[in-house]
C-alpha atoms as a PDB file:
ATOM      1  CA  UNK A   1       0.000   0.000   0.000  1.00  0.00           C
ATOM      2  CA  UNK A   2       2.943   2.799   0.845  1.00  0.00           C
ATOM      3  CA  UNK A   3       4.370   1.728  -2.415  1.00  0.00           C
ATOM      4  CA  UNK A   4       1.179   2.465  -4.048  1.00  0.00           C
ATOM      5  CA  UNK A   5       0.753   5.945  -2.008  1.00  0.00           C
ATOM      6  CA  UNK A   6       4.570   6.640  -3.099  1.00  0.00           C
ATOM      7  CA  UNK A   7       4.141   5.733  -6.864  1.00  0.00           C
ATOM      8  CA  UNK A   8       1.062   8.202  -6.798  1.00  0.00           C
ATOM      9  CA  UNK A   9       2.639  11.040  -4.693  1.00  0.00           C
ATOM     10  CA  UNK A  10       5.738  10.473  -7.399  1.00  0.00           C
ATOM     11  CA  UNK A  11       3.640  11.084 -10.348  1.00  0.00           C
ATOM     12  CA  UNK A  12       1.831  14.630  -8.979  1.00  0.00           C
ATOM     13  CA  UNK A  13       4.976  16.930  -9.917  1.00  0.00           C
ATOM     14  CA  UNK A  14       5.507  15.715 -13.439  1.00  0.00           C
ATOM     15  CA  UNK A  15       1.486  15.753 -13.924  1.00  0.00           C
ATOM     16  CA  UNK A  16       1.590  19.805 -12.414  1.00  0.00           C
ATOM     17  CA  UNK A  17       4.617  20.150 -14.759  1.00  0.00           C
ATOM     18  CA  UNK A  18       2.180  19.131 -17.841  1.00  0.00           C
ATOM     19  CA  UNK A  19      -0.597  21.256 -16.847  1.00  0.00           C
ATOM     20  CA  UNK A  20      -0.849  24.945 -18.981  1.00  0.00           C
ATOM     21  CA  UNK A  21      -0.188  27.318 -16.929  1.00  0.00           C
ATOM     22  CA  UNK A  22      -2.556  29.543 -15.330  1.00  0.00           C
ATOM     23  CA  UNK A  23      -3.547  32.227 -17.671  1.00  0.00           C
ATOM     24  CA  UNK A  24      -4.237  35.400 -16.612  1.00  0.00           C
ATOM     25  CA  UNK A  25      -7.848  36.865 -16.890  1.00  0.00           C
ATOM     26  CA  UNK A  26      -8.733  37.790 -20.746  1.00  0.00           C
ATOM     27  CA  UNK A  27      -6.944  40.745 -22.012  1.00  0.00           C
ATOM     28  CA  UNK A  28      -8.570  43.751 -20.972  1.00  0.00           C
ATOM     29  CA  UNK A  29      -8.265  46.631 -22.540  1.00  0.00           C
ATOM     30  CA  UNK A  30      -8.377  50.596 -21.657  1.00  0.00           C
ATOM     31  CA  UNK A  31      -8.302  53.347 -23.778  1.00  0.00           C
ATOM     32  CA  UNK A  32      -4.816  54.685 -23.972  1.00  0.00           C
ATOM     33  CA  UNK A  33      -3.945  58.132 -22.828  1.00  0.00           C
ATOM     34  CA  UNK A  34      -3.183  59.837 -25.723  1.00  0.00           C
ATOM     35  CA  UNK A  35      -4.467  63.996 -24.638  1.00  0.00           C
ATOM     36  CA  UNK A  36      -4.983  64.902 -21.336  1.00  0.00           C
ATOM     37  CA  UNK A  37      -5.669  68.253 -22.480  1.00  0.00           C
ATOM     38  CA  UNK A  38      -8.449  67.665 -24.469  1.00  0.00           C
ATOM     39  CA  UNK A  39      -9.924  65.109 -22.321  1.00  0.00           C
ATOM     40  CA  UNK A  40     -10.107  67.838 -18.937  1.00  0.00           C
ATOM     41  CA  UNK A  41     -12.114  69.985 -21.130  1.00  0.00           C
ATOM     42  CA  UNK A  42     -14.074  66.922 -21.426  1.00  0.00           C
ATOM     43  CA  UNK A  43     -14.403  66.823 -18.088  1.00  0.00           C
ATOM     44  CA  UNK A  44     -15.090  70.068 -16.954  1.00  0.00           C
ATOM     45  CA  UNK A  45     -18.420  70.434 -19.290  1.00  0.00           C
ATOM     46  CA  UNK A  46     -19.387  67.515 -18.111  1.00  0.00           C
ATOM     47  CA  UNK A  47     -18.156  67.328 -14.485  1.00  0.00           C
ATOM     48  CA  UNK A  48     -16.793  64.079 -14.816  1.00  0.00           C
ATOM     49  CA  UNK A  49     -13.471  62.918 -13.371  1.00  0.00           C
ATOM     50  CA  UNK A  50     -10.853  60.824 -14.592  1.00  0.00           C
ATOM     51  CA  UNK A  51      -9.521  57.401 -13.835  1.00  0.00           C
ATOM     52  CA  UNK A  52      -6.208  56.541 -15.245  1.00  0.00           C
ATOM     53  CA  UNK A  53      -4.315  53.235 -14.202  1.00  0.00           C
ATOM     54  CA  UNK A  54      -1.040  53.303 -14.403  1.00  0.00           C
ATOM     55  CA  UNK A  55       0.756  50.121 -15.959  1.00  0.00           C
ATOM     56  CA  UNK A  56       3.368  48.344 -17.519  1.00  0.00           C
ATOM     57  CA  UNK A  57       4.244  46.084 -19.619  1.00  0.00           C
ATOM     58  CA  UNK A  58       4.065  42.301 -18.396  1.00  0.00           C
ATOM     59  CA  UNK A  59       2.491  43.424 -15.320  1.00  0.00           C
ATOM     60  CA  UNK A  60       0.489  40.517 -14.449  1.00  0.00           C
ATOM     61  CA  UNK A  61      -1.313  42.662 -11.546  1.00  0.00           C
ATOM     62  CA  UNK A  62      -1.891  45.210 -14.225  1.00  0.00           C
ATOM     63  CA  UNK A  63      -3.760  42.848 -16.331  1.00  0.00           C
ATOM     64  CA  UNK A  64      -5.792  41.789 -13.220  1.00  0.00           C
ATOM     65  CA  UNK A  65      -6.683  45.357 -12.717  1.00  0.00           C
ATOM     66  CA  UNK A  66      -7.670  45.754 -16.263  1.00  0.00           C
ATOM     67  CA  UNK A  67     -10.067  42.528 -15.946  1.00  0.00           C
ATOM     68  CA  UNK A  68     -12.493  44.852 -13.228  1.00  0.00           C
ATOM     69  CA  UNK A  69     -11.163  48.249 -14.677  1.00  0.00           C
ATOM     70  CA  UNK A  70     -12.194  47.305 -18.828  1.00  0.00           C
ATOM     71  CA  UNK A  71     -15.882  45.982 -17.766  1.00  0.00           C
ATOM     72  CA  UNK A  72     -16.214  49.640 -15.946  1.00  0.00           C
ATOM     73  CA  UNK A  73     -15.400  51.441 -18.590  1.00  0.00           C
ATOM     74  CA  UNK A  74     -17.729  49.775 -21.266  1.00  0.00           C
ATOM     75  CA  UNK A  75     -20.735  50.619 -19.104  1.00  0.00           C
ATOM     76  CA  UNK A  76     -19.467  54.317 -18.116  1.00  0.00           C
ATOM     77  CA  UNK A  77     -18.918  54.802 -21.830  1.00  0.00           C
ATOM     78  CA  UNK A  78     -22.706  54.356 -21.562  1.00  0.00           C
ATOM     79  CA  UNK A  79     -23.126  56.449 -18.836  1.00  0.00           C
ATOM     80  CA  UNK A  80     -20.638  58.712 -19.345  1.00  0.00           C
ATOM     81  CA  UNK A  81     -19.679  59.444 -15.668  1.00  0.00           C
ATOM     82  CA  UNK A  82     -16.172  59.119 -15.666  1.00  0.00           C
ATOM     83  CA  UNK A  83     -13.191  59.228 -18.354  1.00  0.00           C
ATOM     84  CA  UNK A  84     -11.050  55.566 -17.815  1.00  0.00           C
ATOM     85  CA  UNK A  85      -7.682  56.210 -19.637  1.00  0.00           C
ATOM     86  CA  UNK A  86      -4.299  54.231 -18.927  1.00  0.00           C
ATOM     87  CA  UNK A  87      -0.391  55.337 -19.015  1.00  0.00           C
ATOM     88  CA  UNK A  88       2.074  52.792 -19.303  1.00  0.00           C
ATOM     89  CA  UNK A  89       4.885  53.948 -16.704  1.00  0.00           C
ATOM     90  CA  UNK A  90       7.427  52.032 -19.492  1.00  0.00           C
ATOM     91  CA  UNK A  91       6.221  53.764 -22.722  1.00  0.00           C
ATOM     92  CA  UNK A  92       7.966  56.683 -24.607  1.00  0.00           C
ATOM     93  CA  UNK A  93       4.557  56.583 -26.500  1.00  0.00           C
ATOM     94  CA  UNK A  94       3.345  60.694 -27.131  1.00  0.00           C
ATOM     95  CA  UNK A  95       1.227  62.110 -24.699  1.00  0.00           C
ATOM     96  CA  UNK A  96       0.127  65.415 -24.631  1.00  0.00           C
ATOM     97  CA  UNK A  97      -0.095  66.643 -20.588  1.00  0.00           C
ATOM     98  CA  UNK A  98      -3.067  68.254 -18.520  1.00  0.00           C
ATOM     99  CA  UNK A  99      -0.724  71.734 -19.420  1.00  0.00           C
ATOM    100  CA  UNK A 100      -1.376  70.955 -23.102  1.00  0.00           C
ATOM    101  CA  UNK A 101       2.378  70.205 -23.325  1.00  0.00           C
ATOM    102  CA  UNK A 102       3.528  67.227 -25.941  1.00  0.00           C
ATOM    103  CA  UNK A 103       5.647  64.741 -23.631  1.00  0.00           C
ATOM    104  CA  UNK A 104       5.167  60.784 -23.637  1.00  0.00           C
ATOM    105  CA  UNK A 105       3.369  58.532 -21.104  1.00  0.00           C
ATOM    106  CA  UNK A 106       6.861  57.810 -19.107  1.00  0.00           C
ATOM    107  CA  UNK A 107       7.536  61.077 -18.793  1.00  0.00           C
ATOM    108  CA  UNK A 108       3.925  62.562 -17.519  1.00  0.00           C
ATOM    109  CA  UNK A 109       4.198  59.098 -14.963  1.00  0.00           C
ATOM    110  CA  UNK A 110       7.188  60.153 -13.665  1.00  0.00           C
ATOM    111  CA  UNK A 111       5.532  64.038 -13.241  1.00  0.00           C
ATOM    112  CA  UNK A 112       2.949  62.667 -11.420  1.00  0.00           C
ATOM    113  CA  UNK A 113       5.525  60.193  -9.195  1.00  0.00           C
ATOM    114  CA  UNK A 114       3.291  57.129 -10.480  1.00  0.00           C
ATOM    115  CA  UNK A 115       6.018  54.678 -10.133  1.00  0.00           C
ATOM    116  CA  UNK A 116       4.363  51.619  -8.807  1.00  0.00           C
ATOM    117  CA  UNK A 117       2.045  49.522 -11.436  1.00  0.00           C
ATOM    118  CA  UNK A 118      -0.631  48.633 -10.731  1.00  0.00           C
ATOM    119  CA  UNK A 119      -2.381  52.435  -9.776  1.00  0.00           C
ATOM    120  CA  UNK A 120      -5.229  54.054  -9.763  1.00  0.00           C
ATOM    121  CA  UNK A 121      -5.860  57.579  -9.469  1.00  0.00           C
ATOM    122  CA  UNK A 122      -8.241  59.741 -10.128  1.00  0.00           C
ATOM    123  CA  UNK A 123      -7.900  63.314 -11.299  1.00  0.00           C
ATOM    124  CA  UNK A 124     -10.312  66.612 -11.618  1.00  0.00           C
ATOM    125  CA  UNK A 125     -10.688  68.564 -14.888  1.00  0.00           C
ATOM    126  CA  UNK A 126      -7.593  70.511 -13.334  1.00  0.00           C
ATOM    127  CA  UNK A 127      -5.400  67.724 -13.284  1.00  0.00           C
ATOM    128  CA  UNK A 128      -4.897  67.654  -9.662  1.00  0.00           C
ATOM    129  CA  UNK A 129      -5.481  63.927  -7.933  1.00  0.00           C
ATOM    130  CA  UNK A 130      -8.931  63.651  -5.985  1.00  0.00           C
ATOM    131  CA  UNK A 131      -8.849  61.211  -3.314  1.00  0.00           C
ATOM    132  CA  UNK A 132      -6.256  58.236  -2.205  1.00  0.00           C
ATOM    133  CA  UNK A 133      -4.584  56.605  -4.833  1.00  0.00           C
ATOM    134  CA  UNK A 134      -5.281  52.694  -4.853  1.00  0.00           C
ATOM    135  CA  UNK A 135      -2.017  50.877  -4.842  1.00  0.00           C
ATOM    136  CA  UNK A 136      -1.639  46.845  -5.969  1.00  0.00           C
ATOM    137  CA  UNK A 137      -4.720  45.231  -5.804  1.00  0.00           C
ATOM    138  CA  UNK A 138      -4.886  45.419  -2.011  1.00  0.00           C
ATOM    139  CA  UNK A 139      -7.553  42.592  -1.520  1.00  0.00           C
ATOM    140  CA  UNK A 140      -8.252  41.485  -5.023  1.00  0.00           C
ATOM    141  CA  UNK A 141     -11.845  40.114  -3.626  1.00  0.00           C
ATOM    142  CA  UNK A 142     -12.684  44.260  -3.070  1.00  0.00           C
ATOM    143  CA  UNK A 143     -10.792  45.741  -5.468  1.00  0.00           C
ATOM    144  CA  UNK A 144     -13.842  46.714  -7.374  1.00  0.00           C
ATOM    145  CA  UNK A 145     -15.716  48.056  -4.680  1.00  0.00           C
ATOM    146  CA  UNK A 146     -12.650  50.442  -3.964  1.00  0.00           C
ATOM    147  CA  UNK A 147     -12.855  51.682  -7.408  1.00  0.00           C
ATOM    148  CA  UNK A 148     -16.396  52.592  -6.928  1.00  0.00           C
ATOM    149  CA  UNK A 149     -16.195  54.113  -4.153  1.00  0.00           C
ATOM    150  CA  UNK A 150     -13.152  56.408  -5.424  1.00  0.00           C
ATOM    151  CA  UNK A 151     -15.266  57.160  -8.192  1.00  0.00           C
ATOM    152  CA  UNK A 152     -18.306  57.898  -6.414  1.00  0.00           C
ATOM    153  CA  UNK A 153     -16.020  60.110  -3.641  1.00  0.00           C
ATOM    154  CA  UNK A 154     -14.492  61.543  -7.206  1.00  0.00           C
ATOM    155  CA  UNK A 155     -17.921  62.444  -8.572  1.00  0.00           C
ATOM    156  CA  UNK A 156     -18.606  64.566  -5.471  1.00  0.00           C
ATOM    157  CA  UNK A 157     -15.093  66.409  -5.621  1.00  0.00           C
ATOM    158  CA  UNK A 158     -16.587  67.389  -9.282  1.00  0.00           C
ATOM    159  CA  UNK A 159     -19.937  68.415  -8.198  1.00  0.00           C
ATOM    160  CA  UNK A 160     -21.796  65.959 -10.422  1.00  0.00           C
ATOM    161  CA  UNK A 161     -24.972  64.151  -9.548  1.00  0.00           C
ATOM    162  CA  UNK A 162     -26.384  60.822 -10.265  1.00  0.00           C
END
């Protein structure tokens, strides 16, 4: 019987070796940040605020915050109650600033001492940060309800009603 138990228990790493491994969640997308500009003007006719996560490439947090972040944004898009844009930390990619000023998405990160992936902050039509960033996913079974409720304490700051 041991031998049985041993034969099994020797088989279990070379089956776990086989296995795929775990993919992340499907590959969520948010609309890069590409004017920051033009987007606060956005946001102060419609007193809206703005949500950016800041990522990076092969952050596998990142992606998990996309998976709750993405889903969000398709149904504000609907709603229109808050602009979701992301900055990749790692990307010379162009970006024009809140000042209107052409720099790149590392550049405005650094600016705005975003340095840890994944974050979430959320920003008035004047560019300044409204409320407590969220840092990591903190406890991933809650992240979303800490989104909301920086959104909702974000929709105040702006004066909008629901």
């Amino acid at each position: 019987m041991v031998r049985k138990v041993a034969a099994i228990l020797a088989c279990v790493p070379m089956a776990l070796s086989a296995a795929p491994p775990m993919q992340p969640k499907a590959m969520e997308t948010l609309p890069q940040a590409t004017n920051l500009a033009r987007d606060a003007a956005t946001m102060r006719e419609k007193r809206m605020p703005m949500l950016v996560l800041y990522s990076q490439h092969g952050c596998h947090f990142c992606a998990t915050a996309r998976s709750y972040l993405a889903p969000m944004a398709a149904a504000e898009i609907r709603g229109r109650h808050v602009l979701f844009r992301q900055i990749d930390i790692d990307s010379d990619a162009g970006l024009v600033d809140f000042s209107g000023t052409q720099s790149s998405h590392r550049a405005v990160a650094k600016a705005q001492k975003a340095s840890f992936t994944p974050t979430v902050r959320l920003f008035d039509a004047d560019g300044r940060a409204i409320g407590e960033d969220i840092v990591g996913l903190r406890l991933e079974d809650f992240y979303g309800l800490y989104v909301d409720n920086a959104i909702a304490q974000a929709r105040r700051h702006m004066g909008a009603s629901d």
